[in-house]
Each structure stands twice: as C-alpha cells, then as structure tokens.
Protein backbone atom coordinates (compact mmCIF):
# COMPACT_ATOMS: atom_id res chain seq x y z
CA UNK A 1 -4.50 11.78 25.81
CA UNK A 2 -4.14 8.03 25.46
CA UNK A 3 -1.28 5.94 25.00
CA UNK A 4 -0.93 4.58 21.40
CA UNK A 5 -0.16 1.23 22.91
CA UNK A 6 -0.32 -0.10 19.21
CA UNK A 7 2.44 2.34 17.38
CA UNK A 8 4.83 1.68 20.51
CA UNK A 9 4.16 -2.06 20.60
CA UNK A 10 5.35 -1.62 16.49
CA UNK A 11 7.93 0.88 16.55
CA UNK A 12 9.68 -0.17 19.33
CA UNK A 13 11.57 -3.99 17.98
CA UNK A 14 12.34 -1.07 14.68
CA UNK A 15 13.56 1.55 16.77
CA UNK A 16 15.63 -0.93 18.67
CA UNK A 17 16.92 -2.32 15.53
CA UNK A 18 18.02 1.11 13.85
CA UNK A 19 20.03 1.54 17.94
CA UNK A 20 21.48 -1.79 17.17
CA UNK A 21 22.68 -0.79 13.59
CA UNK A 22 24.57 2.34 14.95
CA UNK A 23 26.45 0.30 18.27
CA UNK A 24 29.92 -0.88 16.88
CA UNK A 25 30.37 -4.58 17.09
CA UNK A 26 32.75 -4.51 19.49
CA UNK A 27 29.77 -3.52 22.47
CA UNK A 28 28.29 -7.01 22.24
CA UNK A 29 26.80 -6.65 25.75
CA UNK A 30 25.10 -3.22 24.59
CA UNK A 31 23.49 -4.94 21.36
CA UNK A 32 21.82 -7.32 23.70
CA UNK A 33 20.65 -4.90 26.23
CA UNK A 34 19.08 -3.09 23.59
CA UNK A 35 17.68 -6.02 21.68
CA UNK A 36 16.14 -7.36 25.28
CA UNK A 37 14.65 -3.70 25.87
CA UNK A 38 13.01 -3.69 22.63
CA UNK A 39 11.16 -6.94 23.13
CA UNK A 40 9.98 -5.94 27.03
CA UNK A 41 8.29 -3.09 25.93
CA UNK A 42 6.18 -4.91 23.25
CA UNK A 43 5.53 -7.48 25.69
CA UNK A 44 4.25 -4.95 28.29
CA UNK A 45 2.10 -2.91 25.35
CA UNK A 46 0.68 -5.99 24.74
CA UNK A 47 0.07 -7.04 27.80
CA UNK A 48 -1.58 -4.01 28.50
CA UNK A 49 -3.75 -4.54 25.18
CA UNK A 50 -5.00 -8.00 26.62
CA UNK A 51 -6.03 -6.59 29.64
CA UNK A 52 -8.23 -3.37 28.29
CA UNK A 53 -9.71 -4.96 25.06
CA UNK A 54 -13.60 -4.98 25.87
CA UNK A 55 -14.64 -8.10 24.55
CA UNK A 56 -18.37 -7.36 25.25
CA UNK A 57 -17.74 -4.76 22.26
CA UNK A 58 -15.85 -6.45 20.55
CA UNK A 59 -14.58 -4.79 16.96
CA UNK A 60 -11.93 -2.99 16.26
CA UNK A 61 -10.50 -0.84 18.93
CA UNK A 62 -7.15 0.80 20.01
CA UNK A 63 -7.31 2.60 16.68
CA UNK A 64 -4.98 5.00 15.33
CA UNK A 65 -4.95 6.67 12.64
CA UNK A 66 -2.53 9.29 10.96
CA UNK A 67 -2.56 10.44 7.14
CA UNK A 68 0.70 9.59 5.12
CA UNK A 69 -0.37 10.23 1.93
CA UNK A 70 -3.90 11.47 1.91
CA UNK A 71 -3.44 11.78 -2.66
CA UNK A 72 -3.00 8.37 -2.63
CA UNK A 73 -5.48 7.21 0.68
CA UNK A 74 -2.46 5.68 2.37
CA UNK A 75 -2.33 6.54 6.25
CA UNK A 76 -1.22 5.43 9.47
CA UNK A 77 -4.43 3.11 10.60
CA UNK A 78 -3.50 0.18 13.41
CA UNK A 79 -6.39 -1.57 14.82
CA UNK A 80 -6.94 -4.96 16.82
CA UNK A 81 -9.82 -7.16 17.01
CA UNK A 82 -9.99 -10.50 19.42
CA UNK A 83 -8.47 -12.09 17.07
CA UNK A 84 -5.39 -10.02 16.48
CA UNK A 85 -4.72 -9.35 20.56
CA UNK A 86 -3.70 -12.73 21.96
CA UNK A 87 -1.70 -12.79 18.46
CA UNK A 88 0.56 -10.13 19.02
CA UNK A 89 0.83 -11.42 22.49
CA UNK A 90 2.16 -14.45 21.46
CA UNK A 91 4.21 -12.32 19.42
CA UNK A 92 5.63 -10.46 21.62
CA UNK A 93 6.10 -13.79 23.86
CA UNK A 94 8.03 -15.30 20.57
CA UNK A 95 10.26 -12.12 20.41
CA UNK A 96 11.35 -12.41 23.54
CA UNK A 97 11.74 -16.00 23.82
CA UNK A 98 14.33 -15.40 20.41
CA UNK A 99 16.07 -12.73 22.76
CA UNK A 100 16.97 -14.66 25.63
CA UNK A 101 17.85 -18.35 23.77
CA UNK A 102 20.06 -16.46 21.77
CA UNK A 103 22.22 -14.51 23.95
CA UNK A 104 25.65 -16.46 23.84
CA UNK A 105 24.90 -16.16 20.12
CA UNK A 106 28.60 -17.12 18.56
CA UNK A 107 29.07 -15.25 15.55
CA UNK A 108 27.95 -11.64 14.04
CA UNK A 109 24.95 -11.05 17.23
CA UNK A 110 24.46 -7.53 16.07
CA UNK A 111 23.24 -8.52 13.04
CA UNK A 112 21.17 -11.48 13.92
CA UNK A 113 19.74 -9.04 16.34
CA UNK A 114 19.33 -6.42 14.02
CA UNK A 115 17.60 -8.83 11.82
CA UNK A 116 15.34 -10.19 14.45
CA UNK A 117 14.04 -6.75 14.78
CA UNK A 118 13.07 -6.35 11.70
CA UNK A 119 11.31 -9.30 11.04
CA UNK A 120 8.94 -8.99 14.45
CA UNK A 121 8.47 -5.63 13.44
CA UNK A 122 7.15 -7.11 10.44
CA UNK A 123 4.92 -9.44 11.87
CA UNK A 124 3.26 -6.65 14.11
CA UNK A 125 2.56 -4.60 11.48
CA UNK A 126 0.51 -7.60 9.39
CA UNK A 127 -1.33 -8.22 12.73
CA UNK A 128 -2.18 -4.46 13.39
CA UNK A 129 -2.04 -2.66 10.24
CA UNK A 130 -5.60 -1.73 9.32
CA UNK A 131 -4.29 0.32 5.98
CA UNK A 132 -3.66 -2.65 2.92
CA UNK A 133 -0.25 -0.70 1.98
CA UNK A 134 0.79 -0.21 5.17
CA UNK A 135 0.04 -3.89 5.79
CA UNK A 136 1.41 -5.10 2.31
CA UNK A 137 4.75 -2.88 3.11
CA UNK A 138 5.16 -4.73 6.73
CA UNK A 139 4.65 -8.16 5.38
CA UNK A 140 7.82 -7.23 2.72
CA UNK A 141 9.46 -6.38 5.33
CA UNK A 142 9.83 -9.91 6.65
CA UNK A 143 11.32 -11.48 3.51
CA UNK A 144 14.55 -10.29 4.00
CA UNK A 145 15.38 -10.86 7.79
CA UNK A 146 13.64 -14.30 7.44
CA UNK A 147 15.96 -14.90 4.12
CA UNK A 148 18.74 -13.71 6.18
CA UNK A 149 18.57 -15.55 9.01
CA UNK A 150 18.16 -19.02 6.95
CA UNK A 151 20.90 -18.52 5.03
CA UNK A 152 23.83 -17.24 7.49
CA UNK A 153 22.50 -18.70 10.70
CA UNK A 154 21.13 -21.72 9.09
CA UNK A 155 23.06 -25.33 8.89
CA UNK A 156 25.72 -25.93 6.76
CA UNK A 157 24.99 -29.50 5.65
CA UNK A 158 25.13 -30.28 2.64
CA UNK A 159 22.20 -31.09 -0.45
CA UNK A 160 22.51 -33.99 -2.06
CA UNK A 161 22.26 -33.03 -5.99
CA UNK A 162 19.37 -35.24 -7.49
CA UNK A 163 18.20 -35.19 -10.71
CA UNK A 164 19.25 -32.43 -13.72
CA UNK A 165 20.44 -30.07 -10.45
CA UNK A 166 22.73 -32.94 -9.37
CA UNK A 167 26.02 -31.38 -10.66
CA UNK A 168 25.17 -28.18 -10.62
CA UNK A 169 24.74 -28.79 -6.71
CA UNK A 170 27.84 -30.62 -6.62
CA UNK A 171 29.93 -28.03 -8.00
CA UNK A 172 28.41 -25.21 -6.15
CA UNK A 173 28.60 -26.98 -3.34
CA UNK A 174 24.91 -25.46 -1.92
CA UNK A 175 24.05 -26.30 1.46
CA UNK A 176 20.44 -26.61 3.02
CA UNK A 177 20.16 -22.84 4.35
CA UNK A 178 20.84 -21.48 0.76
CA UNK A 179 18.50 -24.05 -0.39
CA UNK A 180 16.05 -23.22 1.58
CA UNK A 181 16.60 -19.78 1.96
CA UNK A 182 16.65 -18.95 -1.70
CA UNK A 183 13.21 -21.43 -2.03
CA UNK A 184 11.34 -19.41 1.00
CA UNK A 185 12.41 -15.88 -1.05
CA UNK A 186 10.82 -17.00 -4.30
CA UNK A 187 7.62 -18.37 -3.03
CA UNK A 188 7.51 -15.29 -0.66
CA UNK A 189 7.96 -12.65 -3.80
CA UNK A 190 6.04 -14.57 -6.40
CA UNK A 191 2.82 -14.66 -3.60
CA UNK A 192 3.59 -11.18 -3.18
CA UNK A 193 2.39 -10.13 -6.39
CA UNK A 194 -0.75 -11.68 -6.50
CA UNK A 195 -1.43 -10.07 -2.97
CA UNK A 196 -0.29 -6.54 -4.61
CA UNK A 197 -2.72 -6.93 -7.35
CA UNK A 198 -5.52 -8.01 -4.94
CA UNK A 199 -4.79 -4.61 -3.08
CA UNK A 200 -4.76 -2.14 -5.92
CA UNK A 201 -7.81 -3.60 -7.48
CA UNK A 202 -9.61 -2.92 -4.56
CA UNK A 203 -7.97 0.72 -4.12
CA UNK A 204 -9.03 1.34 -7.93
CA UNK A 205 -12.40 -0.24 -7.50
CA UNK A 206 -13.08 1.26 -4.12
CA UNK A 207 -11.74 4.82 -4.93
CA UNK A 208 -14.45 4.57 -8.18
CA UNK A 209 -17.61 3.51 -5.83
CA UNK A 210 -16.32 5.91 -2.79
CA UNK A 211 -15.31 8.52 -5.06
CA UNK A 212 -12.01 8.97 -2.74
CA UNK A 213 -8.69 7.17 -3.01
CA UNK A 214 -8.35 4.40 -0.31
CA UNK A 215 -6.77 1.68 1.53
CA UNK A 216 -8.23 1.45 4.33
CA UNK A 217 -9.96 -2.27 4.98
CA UNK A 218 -13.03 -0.65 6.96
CA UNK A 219 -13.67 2.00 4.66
CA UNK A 220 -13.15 -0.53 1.96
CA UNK A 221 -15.36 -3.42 3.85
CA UNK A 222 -18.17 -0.99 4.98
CA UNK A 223 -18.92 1.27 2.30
CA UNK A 224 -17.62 -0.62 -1.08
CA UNK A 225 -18.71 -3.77 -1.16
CA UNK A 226 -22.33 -3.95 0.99
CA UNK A 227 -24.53 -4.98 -1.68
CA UNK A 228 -28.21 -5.71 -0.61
CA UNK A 229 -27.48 -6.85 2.51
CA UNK A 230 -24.90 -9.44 2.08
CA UNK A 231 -21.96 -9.40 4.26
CA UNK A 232 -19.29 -7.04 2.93
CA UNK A 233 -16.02 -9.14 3.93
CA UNK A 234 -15.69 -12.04 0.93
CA UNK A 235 -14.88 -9.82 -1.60
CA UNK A 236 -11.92 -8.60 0.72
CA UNK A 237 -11.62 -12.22 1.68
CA UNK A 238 -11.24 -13.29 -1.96
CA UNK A 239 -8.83 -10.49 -3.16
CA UNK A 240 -6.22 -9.79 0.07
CA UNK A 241 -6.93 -12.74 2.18
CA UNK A 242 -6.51 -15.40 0.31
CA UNK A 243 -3.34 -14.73 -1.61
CA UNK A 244 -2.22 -13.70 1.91
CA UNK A 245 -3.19 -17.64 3.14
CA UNK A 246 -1.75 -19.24 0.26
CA UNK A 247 1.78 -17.48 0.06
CA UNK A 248 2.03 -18.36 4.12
CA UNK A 249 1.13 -22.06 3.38
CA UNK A 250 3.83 -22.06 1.15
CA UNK A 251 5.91 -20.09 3.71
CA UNK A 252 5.22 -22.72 6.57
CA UNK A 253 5.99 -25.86 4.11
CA UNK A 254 9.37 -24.20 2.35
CA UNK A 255 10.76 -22.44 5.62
CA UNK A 256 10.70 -25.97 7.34
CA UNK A 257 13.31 -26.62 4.58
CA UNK A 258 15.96 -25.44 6.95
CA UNK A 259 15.25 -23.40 10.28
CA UNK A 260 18.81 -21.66 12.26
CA UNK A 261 20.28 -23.82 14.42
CA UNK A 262 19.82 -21.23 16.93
CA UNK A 263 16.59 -21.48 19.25
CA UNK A 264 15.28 -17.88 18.42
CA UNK A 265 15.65 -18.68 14.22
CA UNK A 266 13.76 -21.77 14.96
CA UNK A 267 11.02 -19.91 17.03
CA UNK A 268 10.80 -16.48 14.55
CA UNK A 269 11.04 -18.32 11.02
CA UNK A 270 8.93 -21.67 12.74
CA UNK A 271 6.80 -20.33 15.37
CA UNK A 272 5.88 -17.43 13.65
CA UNK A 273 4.90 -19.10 9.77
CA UNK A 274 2.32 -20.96 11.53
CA UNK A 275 1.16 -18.00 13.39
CA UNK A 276 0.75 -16.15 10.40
CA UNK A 277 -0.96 -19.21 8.88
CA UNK A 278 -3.62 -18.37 11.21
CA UNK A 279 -5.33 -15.33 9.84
C-alpha cells in the first residue's frame, strides 16, 4: 500500500493547526514545536514527491481519490503534474522559512501560528486539489488567515485620509493593515464569486453531457468538452482559470498594500500571492 504523500503533505500544517488551537497560551515553546513539526513533514512529503515524479510520463500522478459526496460528485481527488511539484516544494520551503523567522514572535504566537497553518494548508490544497469544490473550498480557506495576519500583525502607521474618505479616516483613525486588510478581503470575496459560478456551470453543464454529477477537472476536461478534436482545456481555462488569475492579480497588487512586519507574514501573504499568480 502506498503512502498518500499528497493527503499528508495537506493535512499535516491543518492537523498541526487544530494541536496548536487546543495548547494553552501559556506553553509558548510547545506551540512552536508543533508549528515547526508541521512544516518538516510537508517539506519531507514533498521532497519525496520531487524525487519520484516520472517526468518521462509526465501527467497527473500521485493521485488519490476518496468519495465525499458521491450525490453531489464531490470527492477527495489530489493530483500533481510538473507543474504543481516544484510548487508545493517551494511551498513547503515558504512554510518553513515563516516558522523559523518567526520564532521570538512578540505577541499572541499561538495564533499567528495557528493562522499560518491554515493559510499553507490552503495553498496546498489549490496546488493539489484535482476536485473544483474541494479546490474552491481550500482557496476560501486562505482569506481569512491572510486577512488576519494583515490586520493584527501588520504595521500600525497611519493612512493619510485623501479625498471624500479624508475625515472619515481621520476620525477612525485606520491604519495601513486595516486598510489593506479590509481591501485584500473584498477583492478576494468579490473574485470568489465569479470563480463559484465558473465551477457550477461546469458541474451543471458537465453532469448534463456525462449524465453523472461532477467536479472532477479530468472527468470534466476529458469527457465534456472534447469536441472534434480540439483540445479540451480552454473551456476549463475560460470558466475556473481565469477568474482564478484575475482575483490573484488583484491579490498580489492589494496585499502589497501592507505585508506583517514579521518575516514569515511577509513571505506567506508576499511570497506566496505571486506563487499563486503562477498557475
């Protein structure tokens, strides 16, 4: 029986945050410990994926596959490609980078560890999440840690009010990690929609042509959308990928407003927007 190198290279910054969430604040060294253990074992899996991907085959490979809700189509399908490996490598490299520049972190670690958690967790499931729900569900999850660790770990300078928000800036006194949290949030969740959309037409669509419910992007790519020939992928490319590419542009552009002061915020909310930005 193999190793699912991909479900333990996912689960394991989540499982390490839920740990973190039940060690009282007082065990400060024990939060760390836990947060550094949940970034070497990623960093191992993924080594490990590096190493065994056959690149004369190529495809997808490492696949895993569980049903969630086989009504609906939804299931448990992670998958990398050459593209996907060296990213969750990097990933993993990012993770713990955050881990280790953060360590004498000054105020509240558990939750800025707890947070960091969840918002690589999220990043590994966009990269190897070959189910659009699942996918859709793991990119959500990265709103809130990201919004979170703007707007509490962020800078506390101040905006200077300009135009009609001038005095409602100056009596709120809001500094550049609301600003820019609040900014990243709304460009995140308004992108998100379009990107929802995009997924259930093709899970209505699909389900019609296939005659089953599904989210899965190969049975989606393969069997739905072959017409004649062509290649299968630009319909998927139009409808998932590119709300997907413009909500991160906007992502990259906003987050700069204001990274943590802190070398691991700079890296995850940074680092990891361009990253994305990528696919």
């Amino acid at each position: 029986m193999s190793v699912p190198l991909l479900s333990l290279t996912l689960l394991a910054p989540l499982l390490g945050a839920l740990v973190i969430l039940a060690i009282p604040e007082r065990l400060g060294r024990a939060v760390r410990v836990v947060a550094l253990l949940s970034a070497l074992v990623p960093l191992a899996t993924s080594l490990m994926l590096l190493s065994r991907y056959d690149l004369a085959a190529g495809g997808f490979q490492f696949v895993e596959r569980y049903a969630l809700v086989p009504a609906l189509g939804i299931s448990w399908h992670l998958g990398v490609d050459g593209i996907a490996v060296p990213l969750v490598l990097l990933t993993a490299i990012i993770q713990l980078t955050a881990v280790t520049t953060s360590w004498t972190v000054p105020t509240r670690a558990k939750e800025f560890y707890l947070f960091v958690g969840l918002l690589v967790a999220g990043v590994y499931g966009v990269f190897v999440s070959l189910d659009l729900f699942v996918l859709f569900l793991f990119y959500e999850l990265a709103v809130l840690p990201m919004y979170v660790l703007i707007g509490v770990w962020g800078s506390s300078m101040e905006i200077e009010g300009r135009g009609p928000f001038a005095r409602v800036f100056g009596r709120v006194r809001v500094g550049l990690k609301e600003y820019g949290a609040m900014k990243l949030t709304l460009y995140l969740l308004a992108g998100s929609g379009f990107l929802l959309a995009g997924i259930f037409y093709l899970w209505v669509d699909g389900g019609r042509q296939i005659g089953i419910a599904s989210f899965d992007y190969l049975e989606l790519s393969l069997d739905v959308f072959r017409r004649d020939g062509t290649d299968p992928l630009p319909p998927l490319r139009f409808h998932v990928e590119e709300p997907i590419r413009q909500q991160l542009v906007a992502e990259l552009h906003v987050g700069r407003v204001e990274h943590p002061v802190l070398g691991a915020g700079a890296v995850l909310v940074g680092v990891l927007a361009e990253v994305l930005e990528l696919l």
